[in-house]
N, C-alpha and C. Protein backbone atom coordinates (compact mmCIF):
# COMPACT_ATOMS: atom_id res chain seq x y z
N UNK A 1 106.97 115.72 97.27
CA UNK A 1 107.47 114.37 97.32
C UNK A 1 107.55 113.83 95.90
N UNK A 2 108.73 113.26 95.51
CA UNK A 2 108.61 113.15 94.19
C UNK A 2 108.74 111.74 94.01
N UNK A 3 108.37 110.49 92.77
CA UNK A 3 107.89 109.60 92.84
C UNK A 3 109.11 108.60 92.72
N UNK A 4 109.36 107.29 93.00
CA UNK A 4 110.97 106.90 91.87
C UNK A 4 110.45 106.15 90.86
N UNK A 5 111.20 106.09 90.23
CA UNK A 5 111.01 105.43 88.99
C UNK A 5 111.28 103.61 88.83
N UNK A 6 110.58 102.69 88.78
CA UNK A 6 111.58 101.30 88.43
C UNK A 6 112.36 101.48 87.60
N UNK A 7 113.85 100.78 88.39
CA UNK A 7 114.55 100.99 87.29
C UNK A 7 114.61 100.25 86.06
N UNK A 8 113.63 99.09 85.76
CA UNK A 8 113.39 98.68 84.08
C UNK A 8 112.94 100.30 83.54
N UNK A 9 112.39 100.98 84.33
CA UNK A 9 111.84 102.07 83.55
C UNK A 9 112.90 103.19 83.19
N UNK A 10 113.85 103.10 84.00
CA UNK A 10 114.75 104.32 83.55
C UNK A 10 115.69 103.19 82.44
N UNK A 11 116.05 101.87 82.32
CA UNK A 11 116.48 101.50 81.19
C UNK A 11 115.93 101.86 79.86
N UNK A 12 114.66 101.66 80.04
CA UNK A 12 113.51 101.95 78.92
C UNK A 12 113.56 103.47 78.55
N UNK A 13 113.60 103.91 78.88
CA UNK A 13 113.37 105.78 78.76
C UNK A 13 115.37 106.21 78.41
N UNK A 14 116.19 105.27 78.77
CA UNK A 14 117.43 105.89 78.83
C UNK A 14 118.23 106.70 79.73
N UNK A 15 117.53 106.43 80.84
CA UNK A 15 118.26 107.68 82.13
C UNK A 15 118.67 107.06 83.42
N UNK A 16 118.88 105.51 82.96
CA UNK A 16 119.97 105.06 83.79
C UNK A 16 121.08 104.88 84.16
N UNK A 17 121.41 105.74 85.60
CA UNK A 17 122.87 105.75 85.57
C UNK A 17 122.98 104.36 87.15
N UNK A 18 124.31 103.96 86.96
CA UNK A 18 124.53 103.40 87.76
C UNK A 18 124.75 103.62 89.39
N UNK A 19 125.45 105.32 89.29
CA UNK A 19 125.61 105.93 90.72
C UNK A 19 124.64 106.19 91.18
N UNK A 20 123.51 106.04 90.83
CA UNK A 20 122.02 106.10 91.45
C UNK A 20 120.92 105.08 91.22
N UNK A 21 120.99 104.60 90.20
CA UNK A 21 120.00 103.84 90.33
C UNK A 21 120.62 101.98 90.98
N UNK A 22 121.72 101.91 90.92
CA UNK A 22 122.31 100.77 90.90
C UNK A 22 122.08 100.20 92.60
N UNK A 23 121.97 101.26 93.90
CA UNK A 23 121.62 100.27 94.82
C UNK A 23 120.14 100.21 95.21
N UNK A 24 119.79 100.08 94.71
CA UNK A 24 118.07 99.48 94.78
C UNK A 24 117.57 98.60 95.13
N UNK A 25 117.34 98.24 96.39
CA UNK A 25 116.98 96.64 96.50
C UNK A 25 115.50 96.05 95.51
N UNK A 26 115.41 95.30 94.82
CA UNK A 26 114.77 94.64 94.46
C UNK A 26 114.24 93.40 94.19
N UNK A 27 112.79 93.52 95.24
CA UNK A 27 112.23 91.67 95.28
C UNK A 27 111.11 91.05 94.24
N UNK A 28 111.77 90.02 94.38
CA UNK A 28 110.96 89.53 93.14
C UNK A 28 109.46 89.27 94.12
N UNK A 29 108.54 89.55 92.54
CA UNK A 29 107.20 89.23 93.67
C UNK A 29 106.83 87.93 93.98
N UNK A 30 106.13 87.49 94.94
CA UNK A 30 105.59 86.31 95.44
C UNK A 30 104.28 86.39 96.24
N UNK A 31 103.09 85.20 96.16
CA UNK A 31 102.06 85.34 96.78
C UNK A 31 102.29 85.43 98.22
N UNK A 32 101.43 86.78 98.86
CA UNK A 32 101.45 87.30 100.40
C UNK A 32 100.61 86.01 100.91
N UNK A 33 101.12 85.24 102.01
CA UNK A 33 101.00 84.74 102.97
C UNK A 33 99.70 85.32 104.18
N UNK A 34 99.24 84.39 104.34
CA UNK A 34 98.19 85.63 105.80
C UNK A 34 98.48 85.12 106.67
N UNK A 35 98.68 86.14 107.70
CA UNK A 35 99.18 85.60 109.35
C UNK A 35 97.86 84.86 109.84
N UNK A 36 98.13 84.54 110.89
CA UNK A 36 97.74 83.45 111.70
C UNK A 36 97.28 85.21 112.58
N UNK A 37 96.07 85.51 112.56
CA UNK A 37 95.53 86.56 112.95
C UNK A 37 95.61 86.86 114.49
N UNK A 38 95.51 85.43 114.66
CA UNK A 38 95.56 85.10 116.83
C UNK A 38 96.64 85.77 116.82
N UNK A 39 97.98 85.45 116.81
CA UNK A 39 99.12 85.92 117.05
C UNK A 39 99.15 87.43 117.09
N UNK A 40 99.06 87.98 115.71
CA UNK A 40 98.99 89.31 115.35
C UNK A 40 98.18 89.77 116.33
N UNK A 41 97.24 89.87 116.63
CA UNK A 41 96.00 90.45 117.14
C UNK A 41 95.76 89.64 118.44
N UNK A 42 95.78 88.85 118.73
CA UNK A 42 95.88 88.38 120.55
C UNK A 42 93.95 88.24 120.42
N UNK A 43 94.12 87.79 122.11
CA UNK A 43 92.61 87.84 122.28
C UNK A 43 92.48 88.69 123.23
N UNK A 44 90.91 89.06 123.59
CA UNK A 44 90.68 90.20 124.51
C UNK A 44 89.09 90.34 124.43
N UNK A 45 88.44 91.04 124.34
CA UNK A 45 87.15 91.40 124.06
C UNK A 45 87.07 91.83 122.97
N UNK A 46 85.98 91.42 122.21
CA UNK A 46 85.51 91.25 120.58
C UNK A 46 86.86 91.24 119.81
N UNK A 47 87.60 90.39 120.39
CA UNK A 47 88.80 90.38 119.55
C UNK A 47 88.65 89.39 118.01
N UNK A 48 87.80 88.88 118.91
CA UNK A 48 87.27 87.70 117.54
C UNK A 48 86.84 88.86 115.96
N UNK A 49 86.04 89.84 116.55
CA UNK A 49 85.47 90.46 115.55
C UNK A 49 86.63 91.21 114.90
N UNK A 50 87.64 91.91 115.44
CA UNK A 50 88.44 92.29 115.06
C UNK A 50 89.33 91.09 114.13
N UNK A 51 89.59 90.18 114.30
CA UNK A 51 90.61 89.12 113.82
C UNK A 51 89.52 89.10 111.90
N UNK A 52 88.50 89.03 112.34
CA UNK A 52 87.86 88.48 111.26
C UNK A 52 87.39 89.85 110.29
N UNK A 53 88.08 91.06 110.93
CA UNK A 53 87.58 92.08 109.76
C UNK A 53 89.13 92.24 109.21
N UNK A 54 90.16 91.96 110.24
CA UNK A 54 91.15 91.94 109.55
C UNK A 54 91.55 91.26 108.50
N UNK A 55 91.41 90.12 108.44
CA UNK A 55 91.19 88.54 107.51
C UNK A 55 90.29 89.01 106.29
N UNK A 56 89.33 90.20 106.28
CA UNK A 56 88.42 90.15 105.48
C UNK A 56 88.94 91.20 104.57
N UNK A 57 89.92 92.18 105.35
CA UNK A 57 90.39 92.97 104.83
C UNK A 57 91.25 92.72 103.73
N UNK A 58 92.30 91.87 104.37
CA UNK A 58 93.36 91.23 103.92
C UNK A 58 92.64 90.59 102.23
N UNK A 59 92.10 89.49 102.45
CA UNK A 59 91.44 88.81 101.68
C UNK A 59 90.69 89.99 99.92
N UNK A 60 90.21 91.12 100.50
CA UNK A 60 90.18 92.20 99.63
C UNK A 60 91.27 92.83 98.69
N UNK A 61 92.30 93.03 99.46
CA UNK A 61 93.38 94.18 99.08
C UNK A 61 94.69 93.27 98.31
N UNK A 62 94.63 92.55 99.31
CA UNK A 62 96.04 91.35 98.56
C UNK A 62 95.84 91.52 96.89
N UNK A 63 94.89 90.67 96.80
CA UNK A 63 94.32 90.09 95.47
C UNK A 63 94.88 91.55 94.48
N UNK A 64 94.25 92.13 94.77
CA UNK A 64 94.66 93.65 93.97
C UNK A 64 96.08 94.37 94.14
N UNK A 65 96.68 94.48 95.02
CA UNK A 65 97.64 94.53 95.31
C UNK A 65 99.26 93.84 94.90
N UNK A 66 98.73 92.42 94.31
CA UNK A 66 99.26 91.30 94.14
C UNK A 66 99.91 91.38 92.75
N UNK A 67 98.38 92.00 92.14
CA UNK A 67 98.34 92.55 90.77
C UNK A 67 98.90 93.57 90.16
N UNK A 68 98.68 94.53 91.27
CA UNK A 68 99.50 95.76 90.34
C UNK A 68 100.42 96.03 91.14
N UNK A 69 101.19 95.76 91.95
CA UNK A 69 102.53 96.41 92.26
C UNK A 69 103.31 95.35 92.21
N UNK A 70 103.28 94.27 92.40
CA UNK A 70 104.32 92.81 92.51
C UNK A 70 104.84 93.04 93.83
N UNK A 71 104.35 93.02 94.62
CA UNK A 71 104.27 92.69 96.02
C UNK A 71 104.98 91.66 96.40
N UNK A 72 106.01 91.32 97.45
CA UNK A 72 106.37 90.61 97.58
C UNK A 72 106.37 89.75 98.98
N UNK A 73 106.42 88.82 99.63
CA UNK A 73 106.28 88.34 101.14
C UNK A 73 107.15 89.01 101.93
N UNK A 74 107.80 89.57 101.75
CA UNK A 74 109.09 90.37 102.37
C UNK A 74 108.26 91.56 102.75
N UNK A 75 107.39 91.98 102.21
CA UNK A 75 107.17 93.32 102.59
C UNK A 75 105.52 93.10 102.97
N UNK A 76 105.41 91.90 103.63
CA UNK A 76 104.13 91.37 103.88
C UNK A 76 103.70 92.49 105.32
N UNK A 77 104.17 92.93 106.00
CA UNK A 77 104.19 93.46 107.60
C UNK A 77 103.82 94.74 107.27
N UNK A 78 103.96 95.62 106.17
CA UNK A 78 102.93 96.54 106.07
C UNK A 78 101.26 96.39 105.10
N UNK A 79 101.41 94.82 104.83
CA UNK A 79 99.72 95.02 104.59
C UNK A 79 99.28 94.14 106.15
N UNK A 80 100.11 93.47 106.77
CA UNK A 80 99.68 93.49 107.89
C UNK A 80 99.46 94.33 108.78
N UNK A 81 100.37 95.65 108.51
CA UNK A 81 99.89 96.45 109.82
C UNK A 81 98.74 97.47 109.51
N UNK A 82 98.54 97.43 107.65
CA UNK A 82 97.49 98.27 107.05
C UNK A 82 95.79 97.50 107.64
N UNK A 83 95.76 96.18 107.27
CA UNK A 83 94.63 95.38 107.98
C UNK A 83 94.29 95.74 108.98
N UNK A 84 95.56 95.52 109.86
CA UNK A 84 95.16 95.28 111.53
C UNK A 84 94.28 97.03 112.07
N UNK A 85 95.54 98.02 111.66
CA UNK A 85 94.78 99.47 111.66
C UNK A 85 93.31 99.62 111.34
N UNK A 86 92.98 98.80 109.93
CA UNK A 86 91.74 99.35 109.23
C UNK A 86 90.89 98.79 110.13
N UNK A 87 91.24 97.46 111.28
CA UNK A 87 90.04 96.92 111.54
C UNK A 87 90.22 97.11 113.54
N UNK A 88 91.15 98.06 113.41
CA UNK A 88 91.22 98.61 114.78
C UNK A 88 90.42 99.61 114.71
N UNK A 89 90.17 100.41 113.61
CA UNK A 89 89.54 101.86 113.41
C UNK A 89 88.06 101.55 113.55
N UNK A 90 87.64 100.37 112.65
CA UNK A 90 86.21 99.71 112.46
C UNK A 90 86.06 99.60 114.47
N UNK A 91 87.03 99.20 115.13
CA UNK A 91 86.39 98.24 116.16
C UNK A 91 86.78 99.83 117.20
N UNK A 92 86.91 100.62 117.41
CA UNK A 92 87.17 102.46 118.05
C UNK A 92 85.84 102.90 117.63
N UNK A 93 85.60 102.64 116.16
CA UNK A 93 84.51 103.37 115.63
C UNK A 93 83.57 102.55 116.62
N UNK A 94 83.02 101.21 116.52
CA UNK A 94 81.72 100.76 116.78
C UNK A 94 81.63 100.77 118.56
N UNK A 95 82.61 100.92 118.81
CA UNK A 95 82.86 101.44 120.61
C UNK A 95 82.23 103.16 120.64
N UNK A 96 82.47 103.82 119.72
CA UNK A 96 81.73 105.30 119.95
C UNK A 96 80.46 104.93 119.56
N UNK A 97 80.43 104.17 118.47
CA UNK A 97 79.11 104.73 118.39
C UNK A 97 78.08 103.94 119.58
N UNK A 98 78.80 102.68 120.00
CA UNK A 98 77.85 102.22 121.14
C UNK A 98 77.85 103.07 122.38
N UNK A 99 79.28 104.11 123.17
CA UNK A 99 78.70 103.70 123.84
C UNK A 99 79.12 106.03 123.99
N UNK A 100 78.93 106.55 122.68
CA UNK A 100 78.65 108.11 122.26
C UNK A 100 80.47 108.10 122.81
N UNK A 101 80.50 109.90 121.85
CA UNK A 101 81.72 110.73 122.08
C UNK A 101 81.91 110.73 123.48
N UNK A 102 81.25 111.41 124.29
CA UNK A 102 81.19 111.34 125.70
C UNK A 102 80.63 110.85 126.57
N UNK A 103 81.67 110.00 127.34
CA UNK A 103 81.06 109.39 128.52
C UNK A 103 81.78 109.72 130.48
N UNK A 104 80.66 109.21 130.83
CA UNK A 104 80.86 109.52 132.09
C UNK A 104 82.31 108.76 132.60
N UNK A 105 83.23 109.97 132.89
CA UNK A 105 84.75 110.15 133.61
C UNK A 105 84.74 109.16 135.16
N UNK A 106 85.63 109.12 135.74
CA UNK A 106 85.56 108.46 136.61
C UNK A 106 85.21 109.25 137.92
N UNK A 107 85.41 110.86 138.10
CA UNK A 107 84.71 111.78 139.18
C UNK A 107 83.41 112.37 138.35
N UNK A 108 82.37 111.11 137.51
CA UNK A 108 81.33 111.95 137.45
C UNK A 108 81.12 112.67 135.91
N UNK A 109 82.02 113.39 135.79
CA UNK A 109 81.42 114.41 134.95
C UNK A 109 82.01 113.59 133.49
N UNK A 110 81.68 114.60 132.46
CA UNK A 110 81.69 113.66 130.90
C UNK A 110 82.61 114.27 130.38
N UNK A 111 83.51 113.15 129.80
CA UNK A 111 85.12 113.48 128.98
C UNK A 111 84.75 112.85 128.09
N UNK A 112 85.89 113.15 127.36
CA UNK A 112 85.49 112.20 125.96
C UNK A 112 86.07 110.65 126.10
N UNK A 113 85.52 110.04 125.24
CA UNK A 113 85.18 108.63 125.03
C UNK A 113 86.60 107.94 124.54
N UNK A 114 87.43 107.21 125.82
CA UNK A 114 89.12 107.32 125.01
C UNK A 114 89.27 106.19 124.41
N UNK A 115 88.00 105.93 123.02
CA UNK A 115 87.84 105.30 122.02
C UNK A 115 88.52 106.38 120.54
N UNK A 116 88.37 107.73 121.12
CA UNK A 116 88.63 108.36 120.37
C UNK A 116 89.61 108.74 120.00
N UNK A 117 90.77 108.32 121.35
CA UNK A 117 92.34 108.37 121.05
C UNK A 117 92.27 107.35 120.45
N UNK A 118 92.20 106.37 120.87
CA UNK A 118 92.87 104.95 119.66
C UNK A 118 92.39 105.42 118.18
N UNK A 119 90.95 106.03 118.20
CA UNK A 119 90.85 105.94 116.62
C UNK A 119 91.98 106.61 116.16
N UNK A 120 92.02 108.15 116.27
CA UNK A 120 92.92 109.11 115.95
C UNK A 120 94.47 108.24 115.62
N UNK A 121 94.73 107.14 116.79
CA UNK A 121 96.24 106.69 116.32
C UNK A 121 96.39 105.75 115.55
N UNK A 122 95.03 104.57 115.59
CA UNK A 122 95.18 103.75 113.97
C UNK A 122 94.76 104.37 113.02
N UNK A 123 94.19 105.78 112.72
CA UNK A 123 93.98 106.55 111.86
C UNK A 123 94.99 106.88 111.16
N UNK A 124 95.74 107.56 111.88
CA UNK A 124 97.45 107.81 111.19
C UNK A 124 98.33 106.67 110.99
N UNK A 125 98.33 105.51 111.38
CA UNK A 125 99.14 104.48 111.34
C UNK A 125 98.60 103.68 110.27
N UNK A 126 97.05 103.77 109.40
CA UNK A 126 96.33 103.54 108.48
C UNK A 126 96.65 104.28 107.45
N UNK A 127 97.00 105.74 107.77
CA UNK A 127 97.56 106.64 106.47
C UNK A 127 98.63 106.24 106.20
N UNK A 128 99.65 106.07 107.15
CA UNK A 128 101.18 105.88 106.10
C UNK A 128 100.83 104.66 105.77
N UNK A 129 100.36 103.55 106.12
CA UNK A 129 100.48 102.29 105.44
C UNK A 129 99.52 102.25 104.04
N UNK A 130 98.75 103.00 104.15
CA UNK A 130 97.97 103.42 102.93
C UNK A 130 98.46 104.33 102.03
N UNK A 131 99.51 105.01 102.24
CA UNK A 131 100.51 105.72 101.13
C UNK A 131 101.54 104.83 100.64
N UNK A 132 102.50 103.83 101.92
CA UNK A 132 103.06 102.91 101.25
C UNK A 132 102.68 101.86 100.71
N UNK A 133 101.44 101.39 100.85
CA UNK A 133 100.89 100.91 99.90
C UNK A 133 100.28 101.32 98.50
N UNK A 134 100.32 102.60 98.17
CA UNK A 134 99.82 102.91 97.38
C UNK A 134 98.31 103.09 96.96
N UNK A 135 97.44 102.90 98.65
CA UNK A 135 95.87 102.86 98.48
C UNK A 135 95.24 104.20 98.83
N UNK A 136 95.47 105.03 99.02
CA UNK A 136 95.35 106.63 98.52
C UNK A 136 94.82 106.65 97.46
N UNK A 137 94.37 107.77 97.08
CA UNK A 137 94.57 108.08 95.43
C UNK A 137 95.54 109.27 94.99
N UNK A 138 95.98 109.85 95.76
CA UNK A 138 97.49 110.72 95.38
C UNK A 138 98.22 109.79 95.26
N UNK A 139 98.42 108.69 96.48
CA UNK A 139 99.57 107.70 96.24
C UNK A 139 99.41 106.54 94.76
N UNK A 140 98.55 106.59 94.55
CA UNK A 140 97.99 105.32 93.52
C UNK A 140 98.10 106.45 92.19
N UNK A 141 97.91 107.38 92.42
CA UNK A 141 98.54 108.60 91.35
C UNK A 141 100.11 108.40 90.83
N UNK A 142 100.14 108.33 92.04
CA UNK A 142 102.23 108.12 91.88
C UNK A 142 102.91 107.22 91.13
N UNK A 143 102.30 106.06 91.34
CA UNK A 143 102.52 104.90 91.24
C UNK A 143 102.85 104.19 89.81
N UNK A 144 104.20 104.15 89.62
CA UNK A 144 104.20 103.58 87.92
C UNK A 144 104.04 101.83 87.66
N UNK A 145 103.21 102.00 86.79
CA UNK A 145 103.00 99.89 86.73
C UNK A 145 104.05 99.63 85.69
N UNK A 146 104.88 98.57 86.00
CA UNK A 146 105.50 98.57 85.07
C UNK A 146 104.81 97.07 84.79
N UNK A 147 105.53 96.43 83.62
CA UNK A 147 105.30 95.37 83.14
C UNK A 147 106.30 93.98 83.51
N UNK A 148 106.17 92.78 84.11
CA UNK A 148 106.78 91.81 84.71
C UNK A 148 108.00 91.52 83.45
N UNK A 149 108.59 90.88 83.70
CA UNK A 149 109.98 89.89 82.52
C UNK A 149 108.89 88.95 82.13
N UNK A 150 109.23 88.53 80.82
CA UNK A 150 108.95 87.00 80.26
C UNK A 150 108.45 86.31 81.42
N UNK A 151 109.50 86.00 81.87
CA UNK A 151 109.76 84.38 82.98
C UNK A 151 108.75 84.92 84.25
N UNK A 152 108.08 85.82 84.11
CA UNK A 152 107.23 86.37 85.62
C UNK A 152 105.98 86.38 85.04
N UNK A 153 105.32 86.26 83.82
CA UNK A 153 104.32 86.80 83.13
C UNK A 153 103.70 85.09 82.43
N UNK A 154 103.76 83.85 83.33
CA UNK A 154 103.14 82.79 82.62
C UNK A 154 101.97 82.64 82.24
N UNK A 155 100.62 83.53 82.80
CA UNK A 155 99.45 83.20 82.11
C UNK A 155 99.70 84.42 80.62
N UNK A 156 100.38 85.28 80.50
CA UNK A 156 100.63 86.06 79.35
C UNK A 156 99.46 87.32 79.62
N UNK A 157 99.13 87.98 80.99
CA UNK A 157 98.34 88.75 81.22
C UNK A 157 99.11 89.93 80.65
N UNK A 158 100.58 90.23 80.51
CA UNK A 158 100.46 91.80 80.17
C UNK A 158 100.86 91.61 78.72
N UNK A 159 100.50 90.62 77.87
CA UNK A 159 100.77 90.82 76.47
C UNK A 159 99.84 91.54 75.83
């Protein structure tokens, strides 16, 4: 998988051509918004706990996120769906461990605990949003920082 480049960066380096680099959508960044968690996440049982690891999550990653990639509200729905995963996985996990891998099936005998499917599927739905986000460390490997314009840079952090 190979990485792309911003294209300020292929201006900078000289290897911008227009038949390729020219349709690129590009958003300017802006501070991510946090959903209204009820909505996203509904209620149900310990849904509360879930709402509030999501929120806590959120509250972590933005901030950093905000910072080094220029993130924009437009593309707010994959750190929403990265949250919601991380704190679906937390709330699969604390269901095994309360109530073990295997539990008693409905004729009796012991299957596994189908806490363990959900983990397995916000597990993977946690990886790609954690590659497109760049919170990996192969993906955060990839990842070129470039430096904002003038007019984006008012406290003068990347001088």
């Amino acid at each position: 998988m190979t990485s792309t480049k911003p294209i300020i960066q292929h201006f900078r380096e000289g290897t911008y051509r227009p038949d390729r680099h020219a349709d690129r959508l590009s958003l300017p960044p802006s501070d991510l918004t946090e959903p209204d968690w009820s909505t996203v996440i509904g209620d149900g049982p310990d849904a509360g706990k879930v709402k509030a690891d999501a929120s806590d999550i959120w509250h972590r990653i933005v901030p950093a996120l905000s910072a080094a990639t220029r993130i924009s509200d437009a593309q707010r729905e994959v750190v929403v769906t990265f949250c919601t995963a991380q704190a679906r996985v937390w709330e699969a996990e604390r269901l095994i461990s309360r109530d073990g891998l295997l539990v008693v099936g409905a004729n009796g005998v012991l299957v596994r605990n189908p806490a363990t499917t959900v983990l397995n599927t916000y597990a993977n739905i946690l990886k790609s949003a954690r590659v497109e986000l760049g919170l990996s460390p192969s993906a955060a490997a990839r990842i070129t920082v470039v430096a904002p314009d003038e007019d984006d840079d008012p406290d003068g952090i990347w001088d």
